[in-house]
Protein backbone atom coordinates (compact mmCIF):
# COMPACT_ATOMS: atom_id res chain seq x y z
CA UNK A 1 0.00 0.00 0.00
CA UNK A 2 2.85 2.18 1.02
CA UNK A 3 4.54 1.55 -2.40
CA UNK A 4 1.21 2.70 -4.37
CA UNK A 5 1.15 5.75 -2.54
CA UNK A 6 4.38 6.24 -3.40
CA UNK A 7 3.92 6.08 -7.27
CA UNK A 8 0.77 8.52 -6.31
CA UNK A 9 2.83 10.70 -4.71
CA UNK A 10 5.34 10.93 -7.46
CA UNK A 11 2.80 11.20 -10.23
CA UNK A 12 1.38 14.41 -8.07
CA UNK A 13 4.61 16.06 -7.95
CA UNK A 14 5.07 16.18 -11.82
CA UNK A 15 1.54 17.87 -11.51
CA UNK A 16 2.57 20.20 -9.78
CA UNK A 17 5.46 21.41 -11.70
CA UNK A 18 3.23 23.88 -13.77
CA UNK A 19 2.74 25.81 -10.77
CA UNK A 20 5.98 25.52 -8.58
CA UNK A 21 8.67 26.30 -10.55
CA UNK A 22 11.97 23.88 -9.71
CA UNK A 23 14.66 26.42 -8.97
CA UNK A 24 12.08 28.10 -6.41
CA UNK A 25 11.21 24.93 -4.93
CA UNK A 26 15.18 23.74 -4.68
CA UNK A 27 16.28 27.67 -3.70
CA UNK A 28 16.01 29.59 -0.74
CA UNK A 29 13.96 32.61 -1.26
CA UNK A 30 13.27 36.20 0.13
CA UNK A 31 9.77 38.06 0.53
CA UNK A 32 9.21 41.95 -0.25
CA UNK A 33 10.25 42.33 3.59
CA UNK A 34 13.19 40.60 3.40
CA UNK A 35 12.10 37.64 6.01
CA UNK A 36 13.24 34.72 5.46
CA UNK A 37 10.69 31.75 4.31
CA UNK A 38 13.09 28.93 3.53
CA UNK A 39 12.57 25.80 0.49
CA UNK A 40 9.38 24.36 0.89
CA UNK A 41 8.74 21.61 3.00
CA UNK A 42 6.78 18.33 2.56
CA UNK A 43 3.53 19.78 3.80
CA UNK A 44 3.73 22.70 2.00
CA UNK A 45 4.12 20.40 -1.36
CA UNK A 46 1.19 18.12 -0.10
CA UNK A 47 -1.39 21.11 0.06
CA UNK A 48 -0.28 22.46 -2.87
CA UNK A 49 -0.58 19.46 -4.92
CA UNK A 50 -4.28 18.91 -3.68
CA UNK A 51 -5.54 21.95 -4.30
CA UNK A 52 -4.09 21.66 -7.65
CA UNK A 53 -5.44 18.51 -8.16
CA UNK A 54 -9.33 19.49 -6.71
CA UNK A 55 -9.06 22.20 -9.08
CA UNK A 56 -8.63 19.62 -12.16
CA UNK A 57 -10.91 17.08 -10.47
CA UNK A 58 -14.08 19.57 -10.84
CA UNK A 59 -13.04 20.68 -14.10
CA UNK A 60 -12.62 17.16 -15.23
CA UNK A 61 -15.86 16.44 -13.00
CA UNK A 62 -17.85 19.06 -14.49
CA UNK A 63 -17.00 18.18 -18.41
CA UNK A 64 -17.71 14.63 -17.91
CA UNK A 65 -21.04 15.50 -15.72
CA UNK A 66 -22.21 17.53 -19.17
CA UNK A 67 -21.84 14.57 -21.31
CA UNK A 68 -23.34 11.84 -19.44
CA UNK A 69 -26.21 12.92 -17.47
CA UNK A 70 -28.31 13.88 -20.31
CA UNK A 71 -28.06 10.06 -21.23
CA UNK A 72 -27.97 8.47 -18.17
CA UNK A 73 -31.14 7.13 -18.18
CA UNK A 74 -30.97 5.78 -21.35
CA UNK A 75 -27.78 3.27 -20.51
CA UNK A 76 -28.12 0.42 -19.13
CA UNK A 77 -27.52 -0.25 -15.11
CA UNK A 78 -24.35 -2.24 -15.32
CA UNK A 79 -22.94 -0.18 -18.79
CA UNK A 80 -19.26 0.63 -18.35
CA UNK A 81 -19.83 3.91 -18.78
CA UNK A 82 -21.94 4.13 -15.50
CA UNK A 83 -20.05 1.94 -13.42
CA UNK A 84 -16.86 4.12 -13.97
CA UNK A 85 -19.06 7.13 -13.56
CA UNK A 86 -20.51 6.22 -10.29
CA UNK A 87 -16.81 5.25 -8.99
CA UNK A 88 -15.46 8.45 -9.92
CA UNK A 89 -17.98 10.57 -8.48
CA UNK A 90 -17.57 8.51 -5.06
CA UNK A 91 -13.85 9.07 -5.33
CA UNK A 92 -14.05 12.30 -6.35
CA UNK A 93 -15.99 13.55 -3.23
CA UNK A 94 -13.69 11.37 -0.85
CA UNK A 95 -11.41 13.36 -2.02
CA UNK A 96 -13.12 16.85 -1.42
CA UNK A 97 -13.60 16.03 1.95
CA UNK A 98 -10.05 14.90 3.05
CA UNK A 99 -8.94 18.25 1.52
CA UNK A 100 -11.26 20.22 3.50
CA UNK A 101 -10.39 18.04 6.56
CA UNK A 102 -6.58 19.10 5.73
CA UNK A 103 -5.66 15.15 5.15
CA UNK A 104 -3.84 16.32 1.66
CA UNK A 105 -2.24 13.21 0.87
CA UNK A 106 -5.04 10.80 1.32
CA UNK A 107 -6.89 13.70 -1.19
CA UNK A 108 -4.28 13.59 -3.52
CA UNK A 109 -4.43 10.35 -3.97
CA UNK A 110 -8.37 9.94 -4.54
CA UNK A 111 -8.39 13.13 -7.06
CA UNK A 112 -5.89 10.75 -9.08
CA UNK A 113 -7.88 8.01 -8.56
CA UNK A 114 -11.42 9.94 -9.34
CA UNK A 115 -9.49 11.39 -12.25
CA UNK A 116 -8.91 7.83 -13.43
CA UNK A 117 -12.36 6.55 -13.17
CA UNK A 118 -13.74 9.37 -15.27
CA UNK A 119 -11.39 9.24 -17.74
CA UNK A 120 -12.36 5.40 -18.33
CA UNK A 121 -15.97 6.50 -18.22
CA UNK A 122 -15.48 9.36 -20.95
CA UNK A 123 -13.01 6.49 -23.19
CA UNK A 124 -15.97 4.19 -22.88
CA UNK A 125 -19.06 7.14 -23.84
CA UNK A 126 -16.68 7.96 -26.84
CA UNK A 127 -16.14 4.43 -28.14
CA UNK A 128 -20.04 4.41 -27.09
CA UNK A 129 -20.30 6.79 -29.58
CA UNK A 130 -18.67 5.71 -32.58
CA UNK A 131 -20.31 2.22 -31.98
CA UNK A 132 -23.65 4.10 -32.73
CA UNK A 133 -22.34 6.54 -35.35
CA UNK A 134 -21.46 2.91 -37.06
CA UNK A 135 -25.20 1.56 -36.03
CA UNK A 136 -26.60 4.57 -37.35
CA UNK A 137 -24.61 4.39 -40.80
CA UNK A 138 -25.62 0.84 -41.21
CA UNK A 139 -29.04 1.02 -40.78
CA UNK A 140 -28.82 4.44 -43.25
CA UNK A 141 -27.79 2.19 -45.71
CA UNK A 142 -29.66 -0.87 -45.42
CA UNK A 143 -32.66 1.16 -45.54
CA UNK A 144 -31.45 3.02 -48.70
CA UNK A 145 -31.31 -0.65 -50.44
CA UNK A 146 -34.18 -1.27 -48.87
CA UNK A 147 -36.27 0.98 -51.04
CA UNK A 148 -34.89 -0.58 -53.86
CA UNK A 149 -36.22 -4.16 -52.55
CA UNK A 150 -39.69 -2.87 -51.91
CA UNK A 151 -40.21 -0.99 -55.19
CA UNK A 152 -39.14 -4.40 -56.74
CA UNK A 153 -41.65 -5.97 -54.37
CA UNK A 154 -44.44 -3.87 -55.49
CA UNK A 155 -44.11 -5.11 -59.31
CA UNK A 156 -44.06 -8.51 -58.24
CA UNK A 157 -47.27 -8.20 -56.37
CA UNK A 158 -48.96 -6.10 -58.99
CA UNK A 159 -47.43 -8.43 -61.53
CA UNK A 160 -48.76 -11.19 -59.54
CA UNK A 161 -52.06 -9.76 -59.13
CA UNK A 162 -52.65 -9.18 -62.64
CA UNK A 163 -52.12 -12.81 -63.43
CA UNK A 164 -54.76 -13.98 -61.05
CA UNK A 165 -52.12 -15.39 -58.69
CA UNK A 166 -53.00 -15.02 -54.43
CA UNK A 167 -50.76 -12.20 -53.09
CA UNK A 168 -52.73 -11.67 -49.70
CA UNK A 169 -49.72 -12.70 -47.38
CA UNK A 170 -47.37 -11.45 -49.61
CA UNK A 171 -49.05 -7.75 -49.37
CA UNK A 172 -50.04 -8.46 -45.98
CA UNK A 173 -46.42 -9.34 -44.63
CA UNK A 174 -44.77 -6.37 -46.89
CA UNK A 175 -47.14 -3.74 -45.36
CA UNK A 176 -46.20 -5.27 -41.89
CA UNK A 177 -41.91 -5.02 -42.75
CA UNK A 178 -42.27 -1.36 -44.53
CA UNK A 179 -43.80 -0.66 -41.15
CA UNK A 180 -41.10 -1.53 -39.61
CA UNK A 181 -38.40 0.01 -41.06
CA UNK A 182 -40.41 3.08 -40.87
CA UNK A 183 -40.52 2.70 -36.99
CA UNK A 184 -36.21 2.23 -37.64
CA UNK A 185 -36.32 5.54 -39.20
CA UNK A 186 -38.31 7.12 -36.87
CA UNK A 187 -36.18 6.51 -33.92
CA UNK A 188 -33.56 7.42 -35.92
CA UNK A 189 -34.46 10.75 -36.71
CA UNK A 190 -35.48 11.00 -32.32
CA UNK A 191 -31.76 10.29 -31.75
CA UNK A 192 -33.10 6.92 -29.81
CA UNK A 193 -30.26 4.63 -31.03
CA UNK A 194 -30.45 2.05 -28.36
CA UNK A 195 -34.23 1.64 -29.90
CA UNK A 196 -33.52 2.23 -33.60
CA UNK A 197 -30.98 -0.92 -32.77
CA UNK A 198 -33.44 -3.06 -31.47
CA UNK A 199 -36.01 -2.03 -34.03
CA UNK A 200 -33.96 -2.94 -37.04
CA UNK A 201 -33.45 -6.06 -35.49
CA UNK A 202 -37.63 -6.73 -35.54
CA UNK A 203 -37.39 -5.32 -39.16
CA UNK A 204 -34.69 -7.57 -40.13
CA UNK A 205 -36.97 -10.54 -39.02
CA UNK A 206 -40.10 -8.78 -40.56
CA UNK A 207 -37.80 -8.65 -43.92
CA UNK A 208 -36.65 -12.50 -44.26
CA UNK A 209 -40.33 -14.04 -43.85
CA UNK A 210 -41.22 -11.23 -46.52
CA UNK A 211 -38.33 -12.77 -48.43
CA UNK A 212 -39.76 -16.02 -47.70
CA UNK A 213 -43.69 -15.02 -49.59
CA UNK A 214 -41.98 -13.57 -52.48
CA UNK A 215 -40.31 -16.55 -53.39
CA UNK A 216 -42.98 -18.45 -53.25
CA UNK A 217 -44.80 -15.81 -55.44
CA UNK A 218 -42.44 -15.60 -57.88
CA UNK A 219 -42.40 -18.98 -58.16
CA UNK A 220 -45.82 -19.28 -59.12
CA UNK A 221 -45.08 -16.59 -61.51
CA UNK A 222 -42.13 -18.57 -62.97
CA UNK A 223 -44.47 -21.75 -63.72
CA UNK A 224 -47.58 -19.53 -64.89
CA UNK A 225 -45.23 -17.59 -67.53
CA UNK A 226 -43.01 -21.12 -68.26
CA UNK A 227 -43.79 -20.87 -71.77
CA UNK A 228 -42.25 -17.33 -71.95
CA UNK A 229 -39.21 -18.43 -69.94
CA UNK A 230 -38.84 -20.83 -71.44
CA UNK A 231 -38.93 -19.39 -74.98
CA UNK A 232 -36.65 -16.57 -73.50
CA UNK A 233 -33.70 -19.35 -72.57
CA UNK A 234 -33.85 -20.98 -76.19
CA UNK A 235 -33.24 -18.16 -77.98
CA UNK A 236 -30.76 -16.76 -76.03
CA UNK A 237 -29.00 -19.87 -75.26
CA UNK A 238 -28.94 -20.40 -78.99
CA UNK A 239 -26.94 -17.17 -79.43
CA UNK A 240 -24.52 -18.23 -76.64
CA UNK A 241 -23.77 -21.52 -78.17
CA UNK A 242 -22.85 -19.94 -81.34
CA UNK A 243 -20.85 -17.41 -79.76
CA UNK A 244 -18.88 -19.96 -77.57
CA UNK A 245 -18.52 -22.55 -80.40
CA UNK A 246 -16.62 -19.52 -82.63
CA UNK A 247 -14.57 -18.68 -79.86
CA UNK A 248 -13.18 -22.15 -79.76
CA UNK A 249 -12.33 -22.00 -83.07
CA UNK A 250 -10.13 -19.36 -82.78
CA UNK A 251 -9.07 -20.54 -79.64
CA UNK A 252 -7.99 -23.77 -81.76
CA UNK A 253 -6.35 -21.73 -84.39
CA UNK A 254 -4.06 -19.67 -82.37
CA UNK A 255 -3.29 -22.60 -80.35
CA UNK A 256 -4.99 -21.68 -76.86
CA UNK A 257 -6.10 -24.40 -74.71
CA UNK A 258 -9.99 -24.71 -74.90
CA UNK A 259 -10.45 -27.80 -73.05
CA UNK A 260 -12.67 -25.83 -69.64
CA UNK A 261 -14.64 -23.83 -72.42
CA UNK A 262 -15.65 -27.04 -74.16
CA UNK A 263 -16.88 -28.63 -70.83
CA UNK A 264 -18.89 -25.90 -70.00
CA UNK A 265 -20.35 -25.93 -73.70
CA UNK A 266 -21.05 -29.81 -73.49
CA UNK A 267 -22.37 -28.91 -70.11
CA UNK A 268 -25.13 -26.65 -71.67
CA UNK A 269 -25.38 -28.03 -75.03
CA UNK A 270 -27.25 -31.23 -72.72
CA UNK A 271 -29.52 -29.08 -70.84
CA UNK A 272 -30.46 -27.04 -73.64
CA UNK A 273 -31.27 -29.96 -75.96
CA UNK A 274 -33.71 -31.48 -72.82
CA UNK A 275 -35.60 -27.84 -72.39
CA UNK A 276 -35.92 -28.11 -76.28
CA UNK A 277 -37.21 -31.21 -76.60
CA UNK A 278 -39.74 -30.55 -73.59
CA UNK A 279 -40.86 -27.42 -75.06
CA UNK A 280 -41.37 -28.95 -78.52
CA UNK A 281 -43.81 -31.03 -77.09
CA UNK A 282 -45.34 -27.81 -75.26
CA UNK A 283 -44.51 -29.40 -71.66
CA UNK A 284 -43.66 -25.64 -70.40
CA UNK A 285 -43.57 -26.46 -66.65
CA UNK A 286 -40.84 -29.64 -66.89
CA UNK A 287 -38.66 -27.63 -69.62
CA UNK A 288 -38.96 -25.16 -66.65
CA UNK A 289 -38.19 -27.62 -63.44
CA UNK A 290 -34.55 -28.45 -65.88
CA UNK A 291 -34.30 -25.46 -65.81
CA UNK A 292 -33.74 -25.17 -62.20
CA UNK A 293 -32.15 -28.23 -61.45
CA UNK A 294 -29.33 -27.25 -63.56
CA UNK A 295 -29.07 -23.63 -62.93
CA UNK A 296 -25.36 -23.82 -62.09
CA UNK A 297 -24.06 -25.03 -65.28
CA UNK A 298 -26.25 -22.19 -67.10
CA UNK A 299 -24.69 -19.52 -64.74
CA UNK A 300 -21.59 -20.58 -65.77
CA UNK A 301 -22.37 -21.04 -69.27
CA UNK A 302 -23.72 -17.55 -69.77
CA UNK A 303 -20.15 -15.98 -67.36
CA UNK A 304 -18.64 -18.08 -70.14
CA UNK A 305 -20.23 -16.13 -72.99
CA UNK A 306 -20.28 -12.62 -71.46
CA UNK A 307 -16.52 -12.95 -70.76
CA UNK A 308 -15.99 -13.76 -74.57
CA UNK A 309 -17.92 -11.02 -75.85
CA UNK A 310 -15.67 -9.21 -73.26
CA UNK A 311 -12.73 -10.03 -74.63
CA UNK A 312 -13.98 -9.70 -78.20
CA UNK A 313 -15.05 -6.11 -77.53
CA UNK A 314 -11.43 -5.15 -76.00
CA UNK A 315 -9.79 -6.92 -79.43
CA UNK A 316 -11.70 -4.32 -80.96
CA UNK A 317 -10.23 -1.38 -78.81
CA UNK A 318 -7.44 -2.24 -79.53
CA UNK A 319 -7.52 -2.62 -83.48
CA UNK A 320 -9.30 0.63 -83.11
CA UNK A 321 -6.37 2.18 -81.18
CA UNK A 322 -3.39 1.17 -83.58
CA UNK A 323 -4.59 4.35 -85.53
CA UNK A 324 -5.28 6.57 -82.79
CA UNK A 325 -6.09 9.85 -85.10
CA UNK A 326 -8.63 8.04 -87.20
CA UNK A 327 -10.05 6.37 -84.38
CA UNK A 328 -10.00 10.34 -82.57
CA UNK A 329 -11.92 11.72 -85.52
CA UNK A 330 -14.45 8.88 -86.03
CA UNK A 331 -15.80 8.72 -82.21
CA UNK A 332 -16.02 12.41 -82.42
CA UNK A 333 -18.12 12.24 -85.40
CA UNK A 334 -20.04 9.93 -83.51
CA UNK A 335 -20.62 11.86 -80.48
CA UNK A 336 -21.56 14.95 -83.12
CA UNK A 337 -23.67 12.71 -84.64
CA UNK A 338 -25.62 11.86 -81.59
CA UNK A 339 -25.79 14.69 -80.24
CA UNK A 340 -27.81 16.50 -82.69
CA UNK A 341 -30.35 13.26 -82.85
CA UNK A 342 -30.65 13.32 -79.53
CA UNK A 343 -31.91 17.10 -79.26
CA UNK A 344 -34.42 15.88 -82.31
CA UNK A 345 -35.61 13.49 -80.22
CA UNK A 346 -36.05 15.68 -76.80
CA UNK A 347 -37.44 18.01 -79.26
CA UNK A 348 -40.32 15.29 -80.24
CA UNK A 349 -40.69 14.65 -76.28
CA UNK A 350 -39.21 11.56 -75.81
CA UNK A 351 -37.14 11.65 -72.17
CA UNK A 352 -33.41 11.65 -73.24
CA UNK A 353 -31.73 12.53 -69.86
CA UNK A 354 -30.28 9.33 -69.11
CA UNK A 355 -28.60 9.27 -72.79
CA UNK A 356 -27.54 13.10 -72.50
CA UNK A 357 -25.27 11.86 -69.53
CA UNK A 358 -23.79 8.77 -71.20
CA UNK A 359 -22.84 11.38 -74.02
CA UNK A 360 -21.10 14.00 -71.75
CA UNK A 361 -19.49 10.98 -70.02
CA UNK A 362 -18.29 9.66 -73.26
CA UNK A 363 -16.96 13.19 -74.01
CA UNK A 364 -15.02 13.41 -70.91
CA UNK A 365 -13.57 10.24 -70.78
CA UNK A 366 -12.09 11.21 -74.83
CA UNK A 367 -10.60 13.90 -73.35
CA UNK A 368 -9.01 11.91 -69.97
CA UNK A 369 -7.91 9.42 -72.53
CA UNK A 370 -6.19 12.22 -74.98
CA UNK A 371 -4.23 13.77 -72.10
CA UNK A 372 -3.19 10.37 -71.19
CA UNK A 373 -2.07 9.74 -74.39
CA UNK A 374 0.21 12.86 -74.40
CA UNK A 375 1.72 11.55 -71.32
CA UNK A 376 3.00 8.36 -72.43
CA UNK A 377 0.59 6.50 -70.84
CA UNK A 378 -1.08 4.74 -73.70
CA UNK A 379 -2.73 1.70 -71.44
CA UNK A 380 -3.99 3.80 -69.06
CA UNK A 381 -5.92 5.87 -71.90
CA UNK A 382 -7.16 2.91 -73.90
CA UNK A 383 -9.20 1.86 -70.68
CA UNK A 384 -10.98 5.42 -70.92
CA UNK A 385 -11.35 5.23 -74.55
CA UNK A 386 -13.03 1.63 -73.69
CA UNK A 387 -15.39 3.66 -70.70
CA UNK A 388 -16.41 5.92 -74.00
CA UNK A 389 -16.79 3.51 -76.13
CA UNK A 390 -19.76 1.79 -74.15
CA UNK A 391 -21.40 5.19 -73.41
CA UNK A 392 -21.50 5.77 -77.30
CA UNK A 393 -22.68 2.22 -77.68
CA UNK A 394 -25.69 2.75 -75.06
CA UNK A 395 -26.52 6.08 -76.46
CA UNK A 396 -26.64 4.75 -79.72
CA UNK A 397 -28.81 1.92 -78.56
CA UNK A 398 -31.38 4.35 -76.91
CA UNK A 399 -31.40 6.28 -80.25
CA UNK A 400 -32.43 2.97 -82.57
CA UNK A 401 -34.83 2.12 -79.78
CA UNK A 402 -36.49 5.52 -80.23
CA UNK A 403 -36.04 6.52 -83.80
């Protein structure tokens, strides 16, 4: 005990420093009368340390005092922030008293120890803090992506309805988790965090039996438009195959191996010729179930395809870019080009913000890719050439669709 005072003591004396200088605490001094006081003695140091340190303690005291008691109530009885709290302010008035009973050291060394305890207190309110600045962020977000969900809901179950199909739960369980996240939002905009948490976690519930209905909804819609889906996969797995089986001819040619593109071709080629056959005979509903059962190969099928057109479309930059002047001067007829059909059609009414943007963005990224190109850095600018490209492509797309 003796020894923890002692490391008390000494921790109090650098304190103390700010206030008695060390030459006039090591020197003998003279007043303005010329009597003689002498270097301070151990008692002298004591009382001046605790005063110093009472003066910190209800500074300290008083800052912390702002910042919890207006959420006191709200934390919960055994939080860390209270219990540290609580053992401050019993320290801190131990401590008041032994300095205005004159025991200075005992005070000195429960101001250090109050000191401590609200110090924990105000580390564990701040990390308190960012764990609900984090809370809040989260739930921001997942409620942002939530809207996206429910307007996606909404077609389903007018969709649905339109067909005939029973979407009574399915409305009935969505109206019950928009609800919900409304109450999130709510308590979010009170500044009730501890709430808004265990609110989103009620939402979150309300959200995976919702998730629940809607597959079974969409289900039914799957197998009441099989014919369509059906006729939808055909055609465009017809395109695919063609598109694979010419990439593994040139694959062949230039002597690449082929042999994991094949498998995955073979791997379709099967399920496609079974959905064909079913939906010759008009049997929508199995062509549909083989569908499903062999999902994973068409996934991978279909990455297989998209990555070749990929590839195809960068061969294309790139023959494109070996005369970088022509290519200059043809996208920028392009973009010209567009441009003036586009304010035809905004002049005829049709909506042609989206494509207006995709333009500009295709003009900007020509002129990244140009300054790139004067600084050596050819690579770099071909990837912003590609970015234009695209736009040009999609604006161009929304023009045929609307001439």
């Amino acid at each position: 005990m003796d020894g923890i005072k002692g490391i008390a003591m000494a921790l109090a004396l650098l304190l103390v420093g700010s206030i008695i200088p060390l030459g006039l605490a090591e020197t003998n001094t003279t007043n303005v009368t010329g009597t003689y006081t002498g270097a301070f003695d151990n008692s002298t140091r004591e009382i001046i340390i605790a005063g110093n340190l009472v003066e910190k303690l209800q500074k300290l005291s008083n800052f912390t005092e702002e910042r919890i008691e207006p959420i006191k109530d709200k934390l919960p009885e055994n939080s860390t922030i209270l219990t540290n709290y609580r053992l401050a302010e019993e320290y801190k008035e131990k401590a008041l008293s032994e300095y205005n009973a004159g025991n200075y050291y005992d005070s000195i060394l429960d101001s250090l120890t109050a000191m401590h305890y609200y110090k924990l207190a105000l580390s564990a309110l701040k990390e308190g803090a960012e764990r609900v600045q984090d809370l809040k962020e989260r739930i921001r977000l997942e409620i942002e992506r939530i809207r996206d969900y429910f307007r996606f809901v909404e077609k389903t179950i007018n969709l649905a309805e339109s067909q005939g199909i029973d979407v009574n739960n399915l409305t009935a369980i969505y109206n019950e988790t928009k609800a919900a996240y409304k109450v999130v939002l709510d308590d979010l905009k009170a500044g009730d965090y501890e709430k808004a948490k265990a609110d989103y976690e009620v939402a979150k519930q309300k959200k995976a039996l919702l998730d629940e209905e809607l597959i079974k909804v969409r289900e039914e819609l799957a197998y009441a438009n099989a014919d369509k889906i059906v006729k939808d996969f055909l055609i465009k797995g017809e395109k695919g195959i063609e598109i694979v089986q010419k990439a593994i001819e040139v694959g062949e040619e230039n002597g690449h191996n082929v042999t994991e593109i094949q498998e995955r071709l073979s791997a379709f080629s099967a399920v496609y010729s079974h959905v064909k056959s079913l939906a010759d005979e008009e049997k929508w509903e199995e062509a549909l179930n083989v569908m499903q059962e062999n999902r994973e190969n068409i996934v991978q099928f279909h990455r297989t395809v998209e990555f070749i057109l990929q590839r195809a479309h960068e061969r294309e930059i790139y023959e494109e870019m070996k005369d970088v002047k022509a290519f200059l001067k043809e996208t920028q007829q392009r973009i010209q080009k567009d441009a003036k059909v586009l304010n035809e059609l905004n002049a005829k009414g049709v909506d042609t913000t989206r494509a207006e943007i995709q333009l500009r963005v295709a003009t900007q990224e020509i002129k990244v890719g140009i300054a790139l190109l004067k600084a050596h850095r050819p690579m770099e600018a071909k990837a912003h050439f590609r970015v234009a490209i695209e736009m040009l492509n999609e604006v161009e797309g929304f023009i045929e669709t609307h001439s």
